[in-house]
N, C-alpha and C. Protein backbone atom coordinates (compact mmCIF):
# COMPACT_ATOMS: atom_id res chain seq x y z
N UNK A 1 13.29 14.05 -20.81
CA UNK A 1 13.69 12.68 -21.12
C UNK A 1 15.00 12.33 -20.44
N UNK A 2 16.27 12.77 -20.55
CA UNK A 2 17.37 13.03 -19.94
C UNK A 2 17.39 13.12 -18.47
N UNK A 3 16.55 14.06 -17.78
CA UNK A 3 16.81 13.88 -16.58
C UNK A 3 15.43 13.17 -15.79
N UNK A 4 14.35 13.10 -16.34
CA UNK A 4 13.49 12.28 -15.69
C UNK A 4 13.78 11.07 -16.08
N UNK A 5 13.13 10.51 -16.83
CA UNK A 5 12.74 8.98 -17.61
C UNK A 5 14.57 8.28 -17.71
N UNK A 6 15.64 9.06 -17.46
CA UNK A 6 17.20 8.72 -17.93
C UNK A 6 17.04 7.65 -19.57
N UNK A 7 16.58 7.98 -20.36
CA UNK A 7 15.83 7.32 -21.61
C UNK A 7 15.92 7.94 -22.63
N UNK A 8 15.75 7.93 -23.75
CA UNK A 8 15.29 8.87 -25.31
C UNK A 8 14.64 7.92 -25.71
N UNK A 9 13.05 8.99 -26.25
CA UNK A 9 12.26 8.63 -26.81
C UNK A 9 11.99 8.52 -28.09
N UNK A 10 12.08 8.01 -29.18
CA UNK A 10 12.05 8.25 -30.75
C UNK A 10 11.08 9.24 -31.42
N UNK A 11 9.55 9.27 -30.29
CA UNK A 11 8.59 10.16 -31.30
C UNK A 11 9.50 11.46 -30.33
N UNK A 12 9.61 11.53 -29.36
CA UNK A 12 9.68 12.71 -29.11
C UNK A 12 10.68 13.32 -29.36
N UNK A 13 11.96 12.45 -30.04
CA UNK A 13 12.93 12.86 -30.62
C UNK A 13 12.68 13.54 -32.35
N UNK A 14 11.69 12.62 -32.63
CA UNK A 14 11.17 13.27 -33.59
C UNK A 14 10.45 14.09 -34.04
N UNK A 15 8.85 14.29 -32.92
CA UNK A 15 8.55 15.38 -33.05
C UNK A 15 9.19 16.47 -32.74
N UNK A 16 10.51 16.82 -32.02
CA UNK A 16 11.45 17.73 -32.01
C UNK A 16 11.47 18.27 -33.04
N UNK A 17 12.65 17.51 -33.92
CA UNK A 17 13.08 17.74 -35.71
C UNK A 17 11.54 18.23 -36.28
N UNK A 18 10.86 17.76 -35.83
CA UNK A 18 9.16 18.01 -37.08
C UNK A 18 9.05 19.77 -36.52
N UNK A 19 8.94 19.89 -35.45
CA UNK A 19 8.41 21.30 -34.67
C UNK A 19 10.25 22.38 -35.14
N UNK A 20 10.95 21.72 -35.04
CA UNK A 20 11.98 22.62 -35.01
C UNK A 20 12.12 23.05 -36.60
N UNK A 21 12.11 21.46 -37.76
CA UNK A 21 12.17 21.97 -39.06
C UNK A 21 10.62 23.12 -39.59
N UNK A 22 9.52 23.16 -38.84
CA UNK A 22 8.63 23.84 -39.23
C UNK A 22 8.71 25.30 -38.80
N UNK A 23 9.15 25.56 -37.22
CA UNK A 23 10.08 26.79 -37.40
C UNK A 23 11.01 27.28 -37.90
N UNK A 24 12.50 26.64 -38.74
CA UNK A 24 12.87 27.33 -39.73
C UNK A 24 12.23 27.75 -41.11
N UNK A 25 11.44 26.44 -41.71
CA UNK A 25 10.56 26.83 -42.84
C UNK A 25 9.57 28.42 -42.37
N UNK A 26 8.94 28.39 -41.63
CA UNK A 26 8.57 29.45 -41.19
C UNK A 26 9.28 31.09 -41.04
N UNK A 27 10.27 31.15 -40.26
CA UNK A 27 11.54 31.81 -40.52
C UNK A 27 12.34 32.17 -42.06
N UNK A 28 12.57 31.48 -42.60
CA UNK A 28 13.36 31.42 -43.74
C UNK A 28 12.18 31.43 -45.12
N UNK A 29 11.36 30.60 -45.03
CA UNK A 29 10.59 30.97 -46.01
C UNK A 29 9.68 31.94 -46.47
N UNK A 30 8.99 32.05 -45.50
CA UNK A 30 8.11 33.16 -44.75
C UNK A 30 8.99 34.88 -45.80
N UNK A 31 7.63 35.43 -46.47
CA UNK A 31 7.92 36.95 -46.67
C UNK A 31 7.79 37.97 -45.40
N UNK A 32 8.48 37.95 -44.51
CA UNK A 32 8.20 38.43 -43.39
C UNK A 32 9.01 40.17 -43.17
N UNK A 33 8.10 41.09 -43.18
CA UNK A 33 9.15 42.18 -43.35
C UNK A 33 9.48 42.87 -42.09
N UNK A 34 8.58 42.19 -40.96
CA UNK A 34 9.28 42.75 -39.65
C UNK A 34 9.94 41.66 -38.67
N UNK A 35 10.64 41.31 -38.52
CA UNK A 35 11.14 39.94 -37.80
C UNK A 35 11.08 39.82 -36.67
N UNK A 36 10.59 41.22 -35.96
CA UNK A 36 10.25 41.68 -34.41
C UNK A 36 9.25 41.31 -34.05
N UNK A 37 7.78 41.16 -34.43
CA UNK A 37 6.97 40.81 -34.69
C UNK A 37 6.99 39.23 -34.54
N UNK A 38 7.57 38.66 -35.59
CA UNK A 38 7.73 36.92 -35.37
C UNK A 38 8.30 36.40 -34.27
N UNK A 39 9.32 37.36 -34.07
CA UNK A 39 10.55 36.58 -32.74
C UNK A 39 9.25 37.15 -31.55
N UNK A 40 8.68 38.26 -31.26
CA UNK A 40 7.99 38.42 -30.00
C UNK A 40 6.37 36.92 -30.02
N UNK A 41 5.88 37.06 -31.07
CA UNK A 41 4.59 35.83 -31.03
C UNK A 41 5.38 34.84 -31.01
N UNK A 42 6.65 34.04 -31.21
CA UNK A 42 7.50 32.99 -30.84
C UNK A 42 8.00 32.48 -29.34
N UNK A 43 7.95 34.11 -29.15
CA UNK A 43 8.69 33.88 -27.99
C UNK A 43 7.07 33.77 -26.81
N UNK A 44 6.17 34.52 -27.23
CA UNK A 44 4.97 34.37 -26.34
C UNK A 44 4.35 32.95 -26.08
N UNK A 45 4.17 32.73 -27.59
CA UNK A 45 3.83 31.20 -28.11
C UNK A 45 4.57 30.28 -27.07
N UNK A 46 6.10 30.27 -26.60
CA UNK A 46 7.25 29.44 -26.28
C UNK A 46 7.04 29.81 -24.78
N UNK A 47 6.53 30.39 -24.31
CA UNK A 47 6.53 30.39 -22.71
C UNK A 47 4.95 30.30 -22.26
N UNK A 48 4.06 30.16 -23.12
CA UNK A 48 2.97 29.58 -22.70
C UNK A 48 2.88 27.95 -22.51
N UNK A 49 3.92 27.21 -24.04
CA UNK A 49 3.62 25.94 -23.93
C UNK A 49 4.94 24.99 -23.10
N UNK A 50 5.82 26.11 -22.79
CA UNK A 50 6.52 25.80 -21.61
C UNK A 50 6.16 25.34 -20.22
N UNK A 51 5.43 26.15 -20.14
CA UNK A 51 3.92 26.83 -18.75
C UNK A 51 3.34 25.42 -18.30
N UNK A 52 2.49 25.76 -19.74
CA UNK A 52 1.43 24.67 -19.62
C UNK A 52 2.11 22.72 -19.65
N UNK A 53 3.29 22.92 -20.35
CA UNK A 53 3.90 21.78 -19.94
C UNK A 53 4.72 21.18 -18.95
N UNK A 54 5.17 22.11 -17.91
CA UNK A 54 5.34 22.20 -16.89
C UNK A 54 4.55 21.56 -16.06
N UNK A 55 3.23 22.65 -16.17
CA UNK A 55 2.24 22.21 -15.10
C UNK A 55 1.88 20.58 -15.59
N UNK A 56 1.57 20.68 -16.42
CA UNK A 56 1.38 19.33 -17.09
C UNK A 56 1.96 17.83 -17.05
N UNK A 57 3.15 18.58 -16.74
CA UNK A 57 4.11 17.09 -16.16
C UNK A 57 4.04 17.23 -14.93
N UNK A 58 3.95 18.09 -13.94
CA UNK A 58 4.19 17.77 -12.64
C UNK A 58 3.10 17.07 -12.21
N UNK A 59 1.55 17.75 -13.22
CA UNK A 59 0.78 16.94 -12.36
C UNK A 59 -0.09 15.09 -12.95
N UNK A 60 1.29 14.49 -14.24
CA UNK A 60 1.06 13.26 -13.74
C UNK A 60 2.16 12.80 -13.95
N UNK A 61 3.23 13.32 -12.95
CA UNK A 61 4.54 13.01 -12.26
C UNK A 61 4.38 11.47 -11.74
N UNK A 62 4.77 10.09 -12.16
CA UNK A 62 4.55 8.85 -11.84
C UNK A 62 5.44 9.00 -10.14
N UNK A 63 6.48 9.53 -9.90
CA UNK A 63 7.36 9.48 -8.63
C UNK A 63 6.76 10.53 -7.84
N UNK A 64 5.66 11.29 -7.95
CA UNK A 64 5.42 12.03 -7.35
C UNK A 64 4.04 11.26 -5.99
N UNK A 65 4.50 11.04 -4.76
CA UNK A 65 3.75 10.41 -3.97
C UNK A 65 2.63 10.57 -3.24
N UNK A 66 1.24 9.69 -3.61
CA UNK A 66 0.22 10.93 -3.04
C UNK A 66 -0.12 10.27 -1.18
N UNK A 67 0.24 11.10 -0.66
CA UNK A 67 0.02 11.30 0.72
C UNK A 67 -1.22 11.80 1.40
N UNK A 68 -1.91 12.51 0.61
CA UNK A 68 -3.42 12.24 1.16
C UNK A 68 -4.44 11.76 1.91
N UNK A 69 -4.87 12.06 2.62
CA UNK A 69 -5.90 10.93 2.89
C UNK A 69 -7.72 11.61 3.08
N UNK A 70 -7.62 12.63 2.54
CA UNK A 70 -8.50 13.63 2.09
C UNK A 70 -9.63 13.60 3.55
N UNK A 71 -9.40 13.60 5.08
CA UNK A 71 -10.42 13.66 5.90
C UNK A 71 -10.00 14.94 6.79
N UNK A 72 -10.66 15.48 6.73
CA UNK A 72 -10.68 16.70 7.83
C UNK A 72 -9.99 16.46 9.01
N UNK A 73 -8.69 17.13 9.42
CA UNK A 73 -8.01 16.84 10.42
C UNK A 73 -7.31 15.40 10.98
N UNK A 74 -7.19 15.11 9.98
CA UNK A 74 -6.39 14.04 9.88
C UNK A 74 -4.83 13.84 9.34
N UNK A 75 -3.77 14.04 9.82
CA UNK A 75 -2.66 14.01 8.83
C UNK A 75 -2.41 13.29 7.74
N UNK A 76 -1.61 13.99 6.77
CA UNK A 76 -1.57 12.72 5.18
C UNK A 76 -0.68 11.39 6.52
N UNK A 77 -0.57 10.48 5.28
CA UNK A 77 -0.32 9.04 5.68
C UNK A 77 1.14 9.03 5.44
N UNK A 78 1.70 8.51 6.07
CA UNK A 78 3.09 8.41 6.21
C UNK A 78 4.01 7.17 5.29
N UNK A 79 4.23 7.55 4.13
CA UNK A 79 4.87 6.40 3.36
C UNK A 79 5.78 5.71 3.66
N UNK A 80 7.04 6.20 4.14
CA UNK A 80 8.42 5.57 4.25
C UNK A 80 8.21 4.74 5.09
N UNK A 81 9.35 3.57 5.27
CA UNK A 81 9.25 2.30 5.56
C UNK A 81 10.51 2.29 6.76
N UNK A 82 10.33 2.09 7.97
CA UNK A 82 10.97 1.96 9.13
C UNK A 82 12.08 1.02 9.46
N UNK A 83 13.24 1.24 8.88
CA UNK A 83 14.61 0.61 9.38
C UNK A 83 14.28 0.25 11.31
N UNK A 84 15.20 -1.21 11.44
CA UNK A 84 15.32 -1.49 12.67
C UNK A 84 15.96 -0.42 13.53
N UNK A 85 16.41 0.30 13.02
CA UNK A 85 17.56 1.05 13.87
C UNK A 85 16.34 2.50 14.34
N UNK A 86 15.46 2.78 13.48
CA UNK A 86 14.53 3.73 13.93
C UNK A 86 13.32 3.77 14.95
N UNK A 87 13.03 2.22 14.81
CA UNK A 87 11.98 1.55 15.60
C UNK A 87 12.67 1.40 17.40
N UNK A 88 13.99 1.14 17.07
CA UNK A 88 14.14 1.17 18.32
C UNK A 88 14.74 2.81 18.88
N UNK A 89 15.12 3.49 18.14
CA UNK A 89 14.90 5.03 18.81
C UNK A 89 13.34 5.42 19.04
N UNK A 90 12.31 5.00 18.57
CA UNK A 90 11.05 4.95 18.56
C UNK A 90 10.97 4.76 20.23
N UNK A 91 11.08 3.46 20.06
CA UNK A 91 10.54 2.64 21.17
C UNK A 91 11.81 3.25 22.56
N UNK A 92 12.73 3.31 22.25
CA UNK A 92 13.60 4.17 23.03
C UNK A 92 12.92 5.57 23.49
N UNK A 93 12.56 6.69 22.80
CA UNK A 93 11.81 7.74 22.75
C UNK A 93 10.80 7.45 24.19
N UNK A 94 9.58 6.31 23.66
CA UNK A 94 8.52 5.86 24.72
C UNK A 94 9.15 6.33 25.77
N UNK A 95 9.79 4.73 25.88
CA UNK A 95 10.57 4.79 27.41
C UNK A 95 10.88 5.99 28.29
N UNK A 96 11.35 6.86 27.70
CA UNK A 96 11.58 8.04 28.24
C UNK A 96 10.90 8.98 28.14
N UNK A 97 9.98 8.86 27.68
CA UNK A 97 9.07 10.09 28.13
C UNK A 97 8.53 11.13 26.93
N UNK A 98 9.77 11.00 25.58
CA UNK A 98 9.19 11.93 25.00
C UNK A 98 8.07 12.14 24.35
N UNK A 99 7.93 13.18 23.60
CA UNK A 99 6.59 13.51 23.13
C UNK A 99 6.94 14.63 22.06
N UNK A 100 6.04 14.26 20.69
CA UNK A 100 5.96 15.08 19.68
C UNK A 100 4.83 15.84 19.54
N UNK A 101 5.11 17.37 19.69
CA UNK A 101 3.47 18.12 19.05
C UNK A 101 3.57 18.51 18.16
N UNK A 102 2.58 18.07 17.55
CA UNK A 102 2.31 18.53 15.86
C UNK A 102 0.84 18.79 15.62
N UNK A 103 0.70 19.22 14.42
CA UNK A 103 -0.44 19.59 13.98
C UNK A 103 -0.79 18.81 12.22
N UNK A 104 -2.39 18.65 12.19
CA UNK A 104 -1.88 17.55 10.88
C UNK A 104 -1.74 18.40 9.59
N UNK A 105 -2.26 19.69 10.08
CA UNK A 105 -1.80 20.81 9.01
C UNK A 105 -0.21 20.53 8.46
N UNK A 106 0.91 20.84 9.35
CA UNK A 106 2.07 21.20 9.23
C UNK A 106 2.68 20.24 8.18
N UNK A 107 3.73 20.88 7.19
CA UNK A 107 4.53 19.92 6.79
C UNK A 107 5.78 19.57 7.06
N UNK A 108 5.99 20.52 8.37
CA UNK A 108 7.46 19.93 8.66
C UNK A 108 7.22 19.03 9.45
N UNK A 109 5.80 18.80 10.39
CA UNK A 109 5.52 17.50 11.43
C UNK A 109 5.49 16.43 10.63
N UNK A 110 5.00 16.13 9.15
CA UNK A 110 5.03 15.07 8.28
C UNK A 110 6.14 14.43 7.86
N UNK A 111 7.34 16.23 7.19
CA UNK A 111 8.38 15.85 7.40
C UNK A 111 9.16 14.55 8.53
N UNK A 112 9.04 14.99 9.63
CA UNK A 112 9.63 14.45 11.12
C UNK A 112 8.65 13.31 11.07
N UNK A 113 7.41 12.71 10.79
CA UNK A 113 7.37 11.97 11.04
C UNK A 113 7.95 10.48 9.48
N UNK A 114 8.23 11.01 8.38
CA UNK A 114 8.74 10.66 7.21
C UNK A 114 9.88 9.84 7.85
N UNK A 115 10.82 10.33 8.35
CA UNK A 115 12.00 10.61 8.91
C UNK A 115 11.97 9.11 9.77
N UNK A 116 11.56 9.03 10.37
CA UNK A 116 10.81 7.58 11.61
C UNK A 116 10.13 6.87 10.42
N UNK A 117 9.46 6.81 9.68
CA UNK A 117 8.83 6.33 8.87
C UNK A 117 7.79 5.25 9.23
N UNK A 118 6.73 4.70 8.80
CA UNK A 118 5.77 4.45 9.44
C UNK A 118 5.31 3.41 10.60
N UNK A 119 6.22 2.44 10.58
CA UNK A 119 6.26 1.24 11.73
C UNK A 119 6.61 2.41 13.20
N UNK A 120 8.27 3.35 12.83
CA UNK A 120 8.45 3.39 13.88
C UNK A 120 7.22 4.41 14.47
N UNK A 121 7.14 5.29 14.06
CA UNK A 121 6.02 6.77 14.04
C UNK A 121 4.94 5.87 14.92
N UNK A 122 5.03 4.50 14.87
CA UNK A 122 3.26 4.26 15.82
C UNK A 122 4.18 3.90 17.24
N UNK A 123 5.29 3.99 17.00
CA UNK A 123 5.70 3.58 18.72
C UNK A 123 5.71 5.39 19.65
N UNK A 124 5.60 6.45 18.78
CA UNK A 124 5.90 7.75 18.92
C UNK A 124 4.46 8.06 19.72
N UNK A 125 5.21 8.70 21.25
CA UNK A 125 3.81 9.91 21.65
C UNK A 125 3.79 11.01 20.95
N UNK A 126 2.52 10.86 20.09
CA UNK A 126 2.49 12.04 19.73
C UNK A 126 0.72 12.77 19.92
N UNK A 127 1.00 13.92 19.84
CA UNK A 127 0.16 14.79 21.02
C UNK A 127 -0.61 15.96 19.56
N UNK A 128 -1.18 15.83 19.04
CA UNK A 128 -2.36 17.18 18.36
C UNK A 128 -2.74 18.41 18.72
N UNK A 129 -2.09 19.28 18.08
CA UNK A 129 -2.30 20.27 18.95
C UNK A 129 -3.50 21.18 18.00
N UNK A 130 -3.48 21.21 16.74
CA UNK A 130 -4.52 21.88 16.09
C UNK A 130 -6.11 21.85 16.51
N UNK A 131 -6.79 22.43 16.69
CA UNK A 131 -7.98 22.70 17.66
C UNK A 131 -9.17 21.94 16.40
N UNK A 132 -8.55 21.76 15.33
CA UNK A 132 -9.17 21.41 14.57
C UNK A 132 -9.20 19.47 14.02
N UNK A 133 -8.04 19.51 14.46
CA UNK A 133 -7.54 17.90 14.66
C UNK A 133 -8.29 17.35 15.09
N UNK A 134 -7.87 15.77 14.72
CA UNK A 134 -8.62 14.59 15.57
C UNK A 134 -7.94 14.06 16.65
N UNK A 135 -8.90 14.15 17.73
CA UNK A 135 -8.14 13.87 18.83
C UNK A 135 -7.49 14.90 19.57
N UNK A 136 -7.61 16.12 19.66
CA UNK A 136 -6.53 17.07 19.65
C UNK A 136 -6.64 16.97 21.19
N UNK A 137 -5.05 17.84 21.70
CA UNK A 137 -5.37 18.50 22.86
C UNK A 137 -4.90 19.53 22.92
N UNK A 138 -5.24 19.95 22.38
CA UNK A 138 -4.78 21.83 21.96
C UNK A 138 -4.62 22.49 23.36
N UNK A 139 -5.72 22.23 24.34
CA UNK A 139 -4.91 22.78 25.85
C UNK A 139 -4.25 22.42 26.40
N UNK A 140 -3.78 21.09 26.11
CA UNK A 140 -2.43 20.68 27.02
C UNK A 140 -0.97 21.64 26.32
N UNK A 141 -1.43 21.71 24.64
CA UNK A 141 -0.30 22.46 23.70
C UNK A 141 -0.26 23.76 24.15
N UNK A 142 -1.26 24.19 24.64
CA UNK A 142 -1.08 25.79 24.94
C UNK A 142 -0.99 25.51 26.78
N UNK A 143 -0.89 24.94 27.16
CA UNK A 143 -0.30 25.11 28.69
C UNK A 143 1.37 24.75 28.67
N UNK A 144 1.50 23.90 27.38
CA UNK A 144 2.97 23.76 27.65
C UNK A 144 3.77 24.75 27.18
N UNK A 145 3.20 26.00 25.91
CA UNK A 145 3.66 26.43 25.44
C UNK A 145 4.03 26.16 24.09
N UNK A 146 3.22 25.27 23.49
CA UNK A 146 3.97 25.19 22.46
C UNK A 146 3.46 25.92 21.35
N UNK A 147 4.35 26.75 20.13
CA UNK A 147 4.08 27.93 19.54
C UNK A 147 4.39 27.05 18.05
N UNK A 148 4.90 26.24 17.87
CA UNK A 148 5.64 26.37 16.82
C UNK A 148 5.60 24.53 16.52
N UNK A 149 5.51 23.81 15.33
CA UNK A 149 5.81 22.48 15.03
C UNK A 149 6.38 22.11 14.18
N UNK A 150 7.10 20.60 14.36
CA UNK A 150 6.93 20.00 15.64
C UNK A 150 7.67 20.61 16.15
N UNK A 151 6.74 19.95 17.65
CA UNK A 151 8.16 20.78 19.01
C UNK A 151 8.10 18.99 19.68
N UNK A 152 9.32 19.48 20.54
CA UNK A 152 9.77 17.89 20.97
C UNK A 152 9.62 18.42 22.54
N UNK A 153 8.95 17.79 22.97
CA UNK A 153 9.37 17.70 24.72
C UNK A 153 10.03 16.49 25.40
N UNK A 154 11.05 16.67 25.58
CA UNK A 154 12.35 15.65 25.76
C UNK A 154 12.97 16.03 27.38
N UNK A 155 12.70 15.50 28.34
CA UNK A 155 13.39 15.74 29.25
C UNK A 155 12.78 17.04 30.38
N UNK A 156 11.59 16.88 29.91
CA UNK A 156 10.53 18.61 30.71
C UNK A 156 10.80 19.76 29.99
N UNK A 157 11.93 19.92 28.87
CA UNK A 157 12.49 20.57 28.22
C UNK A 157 11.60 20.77 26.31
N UNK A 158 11.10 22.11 26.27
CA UNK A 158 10.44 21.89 24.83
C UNK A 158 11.67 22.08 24.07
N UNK A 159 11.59 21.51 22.39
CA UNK A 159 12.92 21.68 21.33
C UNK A 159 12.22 21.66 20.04
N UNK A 160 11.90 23.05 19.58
CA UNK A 160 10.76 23.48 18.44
C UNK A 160 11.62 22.83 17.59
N UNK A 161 10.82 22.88 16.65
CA UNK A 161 11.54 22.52 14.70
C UNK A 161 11.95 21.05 14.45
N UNK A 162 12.20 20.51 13.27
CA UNK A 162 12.11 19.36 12.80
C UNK A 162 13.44 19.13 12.73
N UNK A 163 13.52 18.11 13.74
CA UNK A 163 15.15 17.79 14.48
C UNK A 163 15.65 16.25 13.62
N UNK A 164 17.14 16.13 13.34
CA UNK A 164 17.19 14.90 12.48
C UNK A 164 17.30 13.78 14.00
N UNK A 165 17.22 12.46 13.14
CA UNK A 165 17.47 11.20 13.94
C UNK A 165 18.55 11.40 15.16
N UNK A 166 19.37 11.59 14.56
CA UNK A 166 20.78 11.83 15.47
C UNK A 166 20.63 13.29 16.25
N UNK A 167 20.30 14.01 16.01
CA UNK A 167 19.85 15.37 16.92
C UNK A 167 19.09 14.05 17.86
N UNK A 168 18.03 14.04 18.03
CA UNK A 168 16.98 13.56 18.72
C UNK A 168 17.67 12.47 19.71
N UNK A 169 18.44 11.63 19.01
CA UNK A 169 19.28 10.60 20.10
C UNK A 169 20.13 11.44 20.96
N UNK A 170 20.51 12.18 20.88
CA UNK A 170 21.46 13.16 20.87
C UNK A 170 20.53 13.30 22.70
N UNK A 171 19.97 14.06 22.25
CA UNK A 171 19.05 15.17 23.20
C UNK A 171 18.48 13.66 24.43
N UNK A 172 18.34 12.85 23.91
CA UNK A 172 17.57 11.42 24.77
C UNK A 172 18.69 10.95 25.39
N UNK A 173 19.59 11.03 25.07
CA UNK A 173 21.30 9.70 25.72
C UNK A 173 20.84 8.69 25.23
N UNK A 174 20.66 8.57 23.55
CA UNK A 174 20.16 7.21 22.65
C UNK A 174 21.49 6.30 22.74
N UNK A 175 21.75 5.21 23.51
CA UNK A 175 23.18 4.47 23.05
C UNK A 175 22.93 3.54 21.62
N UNK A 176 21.93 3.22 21.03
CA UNK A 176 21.88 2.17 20.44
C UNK A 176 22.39 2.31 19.36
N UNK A 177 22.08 1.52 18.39
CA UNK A 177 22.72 1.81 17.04
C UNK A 177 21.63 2.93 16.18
N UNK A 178 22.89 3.45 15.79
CA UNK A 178 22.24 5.22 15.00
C UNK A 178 22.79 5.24 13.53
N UNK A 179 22.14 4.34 13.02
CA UNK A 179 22.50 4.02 11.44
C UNK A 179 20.69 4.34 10.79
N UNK A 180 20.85 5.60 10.95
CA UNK A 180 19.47 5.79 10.63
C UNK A 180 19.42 6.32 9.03
């Protein structure tokens, strides 16, 4: 409640007190002549419904974003929303030549393309290298060498791993504005 929802809830403030006063009644009232016994089924009891509530919240997490797009070789869909300042490193990128290989497996290529976010990402060459992909060209990826994604080919020059905005201008001679 506290750190998700930033909120307090009344039942769940209350079923607290209800679950917490029924474990002392339990405890304290209880003829219990080994207390080792109670504290170990407490403590078993307490990390199962920990577990299961865990899993339970993560999976109908309202902020949790589904990126999916459930087709065979297809990358998930790219949510984030493309500042002016990215579109034109985008479109800057074109101009010069570069090129992103990725695979739609990877999540650091999703990462990198997050990053650009989706307006700019359609001005981006980008190149498929998974043999399993759509569209792929997996032999152009293995004539250039590329081992690892994304890799950036910037300048005839490959640059593996998921590079930030400003790396990337960096490596291009980006003058424009880099308020990314």
């Amino acid at each position: 409640m506290i750190f998700k929802i930033k909120a307090f809830c009344f039942f769940c403030l209350l079923s607290c007190l209800i679950s917490l006063s029924l474990l002392l009644l339990n405890l304290f009232g209880g003829g219990w002549e080994d207390y080792g016994k109670l504290f170990f089924r407490g403590f078993l009891v307490s990390v199962v419904v920990i577990l299961a509530g865990l899993i339970w919240s993560s999976s109908v997490d309202p902020s949790a974003k589904e990126i999916s797009n459930n087709i065979q070789g297809m990358p998930p869909t790219v949510i984030a929303i493309s500042s002016p300042e990215k579109i034109k490193l985008a479109e800057h990128l074109t101009q010069e030549g570069a090129v992103m290989y990725n695979a739609y497996w990877c999540p650091h290529c999703h990462d990198q393309k997050e990053m650009f976010g989706k307006e700019a990402g359609s001005y981006l060459n980008q190149v498929e290298c998974a043999i399993d992909g759509k569209d792929n060209q997996a032999e152009l990826c293995k004539s250039k060498g590329i081992e690892g994604f994304p890799s950036w080919e910037i300048n005839r020059e490959i640059f593996a791993g998921t590079k930030s905005l400003k790396d990337i201008a960096e490596l291009t001679n980006y003058l424009g504005p880099k308020d990314f």
